[in-house]
C-alpha atoms as a PDB file:
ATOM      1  CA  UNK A   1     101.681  92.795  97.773  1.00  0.00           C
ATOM      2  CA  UNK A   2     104.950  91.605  98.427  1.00  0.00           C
ATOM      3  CA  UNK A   3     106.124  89.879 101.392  1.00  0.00           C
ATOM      4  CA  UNK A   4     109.282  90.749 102.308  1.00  0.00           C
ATOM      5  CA  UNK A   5     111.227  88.336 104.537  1.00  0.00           C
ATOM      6  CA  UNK A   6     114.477  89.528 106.069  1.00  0.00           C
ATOM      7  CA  UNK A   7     116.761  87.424 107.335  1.00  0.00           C
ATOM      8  CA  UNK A   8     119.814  88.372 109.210  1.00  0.00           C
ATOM      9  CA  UNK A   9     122.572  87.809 111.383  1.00  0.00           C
ATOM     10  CA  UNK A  10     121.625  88.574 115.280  1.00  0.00           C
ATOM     11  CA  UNK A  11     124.010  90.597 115.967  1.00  0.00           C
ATOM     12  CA  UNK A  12     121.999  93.251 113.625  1.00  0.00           C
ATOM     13  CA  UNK A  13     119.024  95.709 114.675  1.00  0.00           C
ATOM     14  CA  UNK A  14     116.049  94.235 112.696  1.00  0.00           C
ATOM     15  CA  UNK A  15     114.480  97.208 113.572  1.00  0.00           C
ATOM     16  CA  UNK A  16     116.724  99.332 111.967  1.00  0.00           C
ATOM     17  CA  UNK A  17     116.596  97.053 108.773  1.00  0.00           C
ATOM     18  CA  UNK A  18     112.431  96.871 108.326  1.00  0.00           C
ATOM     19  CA  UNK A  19     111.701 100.688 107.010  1.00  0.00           C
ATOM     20  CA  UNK A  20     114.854 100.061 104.656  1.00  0.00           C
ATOM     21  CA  UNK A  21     113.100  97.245 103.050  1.00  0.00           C
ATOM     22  CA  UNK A  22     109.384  99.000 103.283  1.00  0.00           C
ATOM     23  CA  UNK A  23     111.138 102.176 101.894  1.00  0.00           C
ATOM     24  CA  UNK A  24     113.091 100.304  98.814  1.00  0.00           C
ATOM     25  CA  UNK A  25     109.967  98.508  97.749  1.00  0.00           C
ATOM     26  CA  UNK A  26     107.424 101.779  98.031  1.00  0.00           C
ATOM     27  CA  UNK A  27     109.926 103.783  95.846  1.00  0.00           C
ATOM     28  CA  UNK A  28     109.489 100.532  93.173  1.00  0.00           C
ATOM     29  CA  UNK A  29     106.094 102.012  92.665  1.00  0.00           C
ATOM     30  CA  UNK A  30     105.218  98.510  91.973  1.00  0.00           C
ATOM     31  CA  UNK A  31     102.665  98.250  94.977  1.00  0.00           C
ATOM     32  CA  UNK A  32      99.764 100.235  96.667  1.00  0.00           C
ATOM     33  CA  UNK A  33     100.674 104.109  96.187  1.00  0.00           C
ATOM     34  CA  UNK A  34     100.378 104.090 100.198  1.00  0.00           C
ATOM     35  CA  UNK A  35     101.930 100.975 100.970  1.00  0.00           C
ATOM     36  CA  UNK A  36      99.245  99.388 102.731  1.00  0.00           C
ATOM     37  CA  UNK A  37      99.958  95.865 100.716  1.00  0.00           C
ATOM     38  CA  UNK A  38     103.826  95.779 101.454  1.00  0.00           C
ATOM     39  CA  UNK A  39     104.119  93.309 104.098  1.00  0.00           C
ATOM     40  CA  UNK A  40     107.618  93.083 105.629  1.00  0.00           C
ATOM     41  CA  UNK A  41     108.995  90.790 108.668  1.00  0.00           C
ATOM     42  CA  UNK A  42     112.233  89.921 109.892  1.00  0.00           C
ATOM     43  CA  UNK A  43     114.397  86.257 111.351  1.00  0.00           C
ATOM     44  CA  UNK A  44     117.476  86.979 112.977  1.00  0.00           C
ATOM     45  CA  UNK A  45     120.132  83.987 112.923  1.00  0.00           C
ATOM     46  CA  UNK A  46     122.399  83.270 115.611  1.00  0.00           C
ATOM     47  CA  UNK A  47     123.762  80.083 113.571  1.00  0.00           C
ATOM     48  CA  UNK A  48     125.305  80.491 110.729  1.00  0.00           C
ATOM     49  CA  UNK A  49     128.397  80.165 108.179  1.00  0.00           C
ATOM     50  CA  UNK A  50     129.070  82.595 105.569  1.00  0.00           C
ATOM     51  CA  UNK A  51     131.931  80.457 103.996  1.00  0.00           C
ATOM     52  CA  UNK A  52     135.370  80.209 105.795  1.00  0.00           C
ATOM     53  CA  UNK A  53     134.886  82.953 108.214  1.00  0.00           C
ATOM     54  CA  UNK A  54     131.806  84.386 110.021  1.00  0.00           C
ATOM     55  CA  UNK A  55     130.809  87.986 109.122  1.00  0.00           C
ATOM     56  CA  UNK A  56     127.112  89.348 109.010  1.00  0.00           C
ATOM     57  CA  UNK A  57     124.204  89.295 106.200  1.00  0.00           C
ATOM     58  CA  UNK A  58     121.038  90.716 105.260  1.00  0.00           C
ATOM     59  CA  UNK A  59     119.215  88.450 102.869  1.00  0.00           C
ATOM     60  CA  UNK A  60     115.642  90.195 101.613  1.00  0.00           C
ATOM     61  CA  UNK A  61     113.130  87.819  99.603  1.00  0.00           C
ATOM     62  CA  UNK A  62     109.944  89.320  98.646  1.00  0.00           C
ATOM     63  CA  UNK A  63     107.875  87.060  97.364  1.00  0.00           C
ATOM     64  CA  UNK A  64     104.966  89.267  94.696  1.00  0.00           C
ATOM     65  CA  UNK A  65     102.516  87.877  92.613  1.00  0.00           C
ATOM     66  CA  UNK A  66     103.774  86.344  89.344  1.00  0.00           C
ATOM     67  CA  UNK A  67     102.767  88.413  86.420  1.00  0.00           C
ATOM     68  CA  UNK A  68     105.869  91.060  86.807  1.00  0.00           C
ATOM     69  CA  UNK A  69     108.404  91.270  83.926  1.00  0.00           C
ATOM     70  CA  UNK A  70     112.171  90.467  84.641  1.00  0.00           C
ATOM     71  CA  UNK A  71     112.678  94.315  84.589  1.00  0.00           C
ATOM     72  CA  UNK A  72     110.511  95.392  87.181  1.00  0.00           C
ATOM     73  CA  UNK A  73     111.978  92.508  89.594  1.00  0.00           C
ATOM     74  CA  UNK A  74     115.359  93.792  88.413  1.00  0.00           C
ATOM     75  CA  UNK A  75     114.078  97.081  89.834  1.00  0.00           C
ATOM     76  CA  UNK A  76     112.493  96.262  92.916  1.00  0.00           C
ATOM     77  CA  UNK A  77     115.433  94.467  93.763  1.00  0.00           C
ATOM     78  CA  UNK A  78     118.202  96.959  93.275  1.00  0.00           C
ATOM     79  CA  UNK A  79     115.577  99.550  94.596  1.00  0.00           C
ATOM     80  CA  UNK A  80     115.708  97.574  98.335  1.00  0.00           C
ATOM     81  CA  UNK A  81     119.570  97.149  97.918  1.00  0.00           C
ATOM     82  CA  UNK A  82     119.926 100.542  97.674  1.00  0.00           C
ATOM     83  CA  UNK A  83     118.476 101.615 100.915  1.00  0.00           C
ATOM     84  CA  UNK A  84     120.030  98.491 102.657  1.00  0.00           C
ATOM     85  CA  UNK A  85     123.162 100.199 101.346  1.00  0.00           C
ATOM     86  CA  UNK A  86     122.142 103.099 103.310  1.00  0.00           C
ATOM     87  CA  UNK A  87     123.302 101.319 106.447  1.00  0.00           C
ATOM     88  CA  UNK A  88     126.925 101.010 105.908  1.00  0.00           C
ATOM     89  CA  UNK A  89     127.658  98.451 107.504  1.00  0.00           C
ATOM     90  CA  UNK A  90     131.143  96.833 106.899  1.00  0.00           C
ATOM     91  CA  UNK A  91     131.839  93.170 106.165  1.00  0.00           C
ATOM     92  CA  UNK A  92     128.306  92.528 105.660  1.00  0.00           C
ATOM     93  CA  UNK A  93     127.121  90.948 102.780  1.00  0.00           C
ATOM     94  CA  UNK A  94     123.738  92.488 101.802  1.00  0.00           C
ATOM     95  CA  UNK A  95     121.272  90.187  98.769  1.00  0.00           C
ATOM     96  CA  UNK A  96     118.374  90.720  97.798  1.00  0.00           C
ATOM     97  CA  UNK A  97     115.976  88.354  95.617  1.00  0.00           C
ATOM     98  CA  UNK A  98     112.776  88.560  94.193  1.00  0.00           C
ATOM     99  CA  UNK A  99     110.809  85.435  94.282  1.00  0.00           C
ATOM    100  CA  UNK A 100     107.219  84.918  91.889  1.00  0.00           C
ATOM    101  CA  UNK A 101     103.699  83.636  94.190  1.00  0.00           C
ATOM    102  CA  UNK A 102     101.957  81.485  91.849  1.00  0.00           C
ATOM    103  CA  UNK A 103      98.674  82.930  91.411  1.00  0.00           C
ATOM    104  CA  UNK A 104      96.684  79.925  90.716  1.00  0.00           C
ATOM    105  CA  UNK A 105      97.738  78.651  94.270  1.00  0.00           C
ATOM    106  CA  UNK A 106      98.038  81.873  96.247  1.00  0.00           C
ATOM    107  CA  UNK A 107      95.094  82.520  98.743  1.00  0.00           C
ATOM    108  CA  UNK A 108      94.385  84.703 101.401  1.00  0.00           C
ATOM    109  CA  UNK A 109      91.982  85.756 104.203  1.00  0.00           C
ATOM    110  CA  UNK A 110      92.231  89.226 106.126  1.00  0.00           C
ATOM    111  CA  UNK A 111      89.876  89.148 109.316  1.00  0.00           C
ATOM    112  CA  UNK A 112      87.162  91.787 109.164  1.00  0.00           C
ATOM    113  CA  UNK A 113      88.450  93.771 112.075  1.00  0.00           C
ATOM    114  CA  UNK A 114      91.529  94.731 109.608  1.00  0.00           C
ATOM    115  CA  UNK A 115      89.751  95.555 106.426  1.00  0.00           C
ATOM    116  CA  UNK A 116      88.010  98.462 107.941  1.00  0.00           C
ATOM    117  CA  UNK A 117      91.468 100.310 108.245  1.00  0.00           C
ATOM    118  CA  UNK A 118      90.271 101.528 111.397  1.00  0.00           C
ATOM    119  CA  UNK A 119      92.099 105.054 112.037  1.00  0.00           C
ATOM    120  CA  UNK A 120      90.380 108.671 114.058  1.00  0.00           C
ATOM    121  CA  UNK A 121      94.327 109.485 114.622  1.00  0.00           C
ATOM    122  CA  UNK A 122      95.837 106.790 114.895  1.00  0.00           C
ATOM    123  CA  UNK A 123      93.508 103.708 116.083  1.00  0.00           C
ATOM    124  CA  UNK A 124      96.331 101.852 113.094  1.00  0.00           C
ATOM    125  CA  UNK A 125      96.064 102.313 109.662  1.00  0.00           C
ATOM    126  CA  UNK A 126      99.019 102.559 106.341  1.00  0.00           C
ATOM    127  CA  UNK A 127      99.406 106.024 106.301  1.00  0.00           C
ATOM    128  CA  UNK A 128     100.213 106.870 109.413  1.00  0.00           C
ATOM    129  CA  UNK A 129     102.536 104.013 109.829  1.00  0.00           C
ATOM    130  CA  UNK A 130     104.115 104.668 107.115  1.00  0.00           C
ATOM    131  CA  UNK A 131     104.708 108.449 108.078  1.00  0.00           C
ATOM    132  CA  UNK A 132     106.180 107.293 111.162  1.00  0.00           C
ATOM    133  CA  UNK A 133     108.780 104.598 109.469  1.00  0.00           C
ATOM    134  CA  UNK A 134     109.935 107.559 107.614  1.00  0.00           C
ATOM    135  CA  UNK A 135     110.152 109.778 111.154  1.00  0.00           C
ATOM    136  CA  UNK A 136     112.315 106.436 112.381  1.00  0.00           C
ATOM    137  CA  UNK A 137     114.550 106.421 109.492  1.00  0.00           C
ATOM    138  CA  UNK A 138     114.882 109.702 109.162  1.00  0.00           C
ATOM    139  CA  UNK A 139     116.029 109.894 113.458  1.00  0.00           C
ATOM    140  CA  UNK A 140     118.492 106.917 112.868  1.00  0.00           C
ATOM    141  CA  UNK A 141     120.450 109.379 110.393  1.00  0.00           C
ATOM    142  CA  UNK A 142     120.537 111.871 112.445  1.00  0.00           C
ATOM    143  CA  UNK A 143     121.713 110.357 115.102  1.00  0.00           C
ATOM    144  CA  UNK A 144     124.745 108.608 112.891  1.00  0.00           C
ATOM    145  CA  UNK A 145     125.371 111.879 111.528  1.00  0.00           C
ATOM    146  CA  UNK A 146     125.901 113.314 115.270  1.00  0.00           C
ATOM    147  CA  UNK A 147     127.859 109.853 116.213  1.00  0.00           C
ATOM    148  CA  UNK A 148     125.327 109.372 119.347  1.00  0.00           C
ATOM    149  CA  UNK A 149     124.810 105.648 117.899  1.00  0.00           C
ATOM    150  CA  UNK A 150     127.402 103.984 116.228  1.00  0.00           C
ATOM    151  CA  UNK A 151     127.491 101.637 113.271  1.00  0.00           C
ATOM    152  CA  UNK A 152     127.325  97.985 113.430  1.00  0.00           C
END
């Protein structure tokens, strides 16, 4: 259930950073086995300070549930740093934090038009986006690997 919240410097593809997250936090195993509860949205800052000189960030929260023990936040969060890591990028400073939803005042509402997880190839539904973040991510490395997009 977690929603992820990326926020980043603008001068960073968001939509490079999204299937990162959605990838770190399905190979937690800590959510829906086809990640149809792993929310994840980005903010991208042109104002900011990162101390004395300006260089570039990635700051993940997910916010879960409470109810998680210290080592399975511990998990989730090195599991999204990891694939952030997969980026490379240089002078970037790259956090992640995991952040407990108290339960007692969470609530939620999903219009009935969603819950149907309409689909008959592909009217939308989690597994086929989900196959297709991985096609994305998958593309990006190839095309770093053949140096037809460079590195931030």
């Amino acid at each position: 259930m977690p929603h992820s919240i990326v926020e980043h410097s603008a001068s960073l593809d968001g939509e490079l950073i999204l299937p990162l997250v959605f990838s770190g936090a399905m190979t937690s195993a800590l959510f829906e086995a086809d990640g149809s509860d792993i929310k994840v949205r980005s903010i991208a800052y042109q104002s900011y300070l990162t101390g004395q000189a300006t260089s570039e960030f990635v700051h993940v929260v997910l916010k879960i549930l409470s109810g998680r023990t210290p080592a399975q936040k511990q998990m989730l969060s090195r599991s999204v740093l990891a694939q952030l890591q997969t980026l490379e990028l240089p002078r970037c400073s790259l956090t992640v934090e995991v952040v407990d939803i108290e339960r007692a005042s969470y609530s939620k509402w999903v219009s009935e038009s969603w819950q149907g997880k309409v689909c008959a190839a592909c009217g939308h539904c989690n597994a086929h986006k989900f196959a297709y973040l991985k096609w994305v991510l998958t593309r990006i490395r190839e095309l770093y690997e053949h140096q037809e997009i460079s590195r931030c």
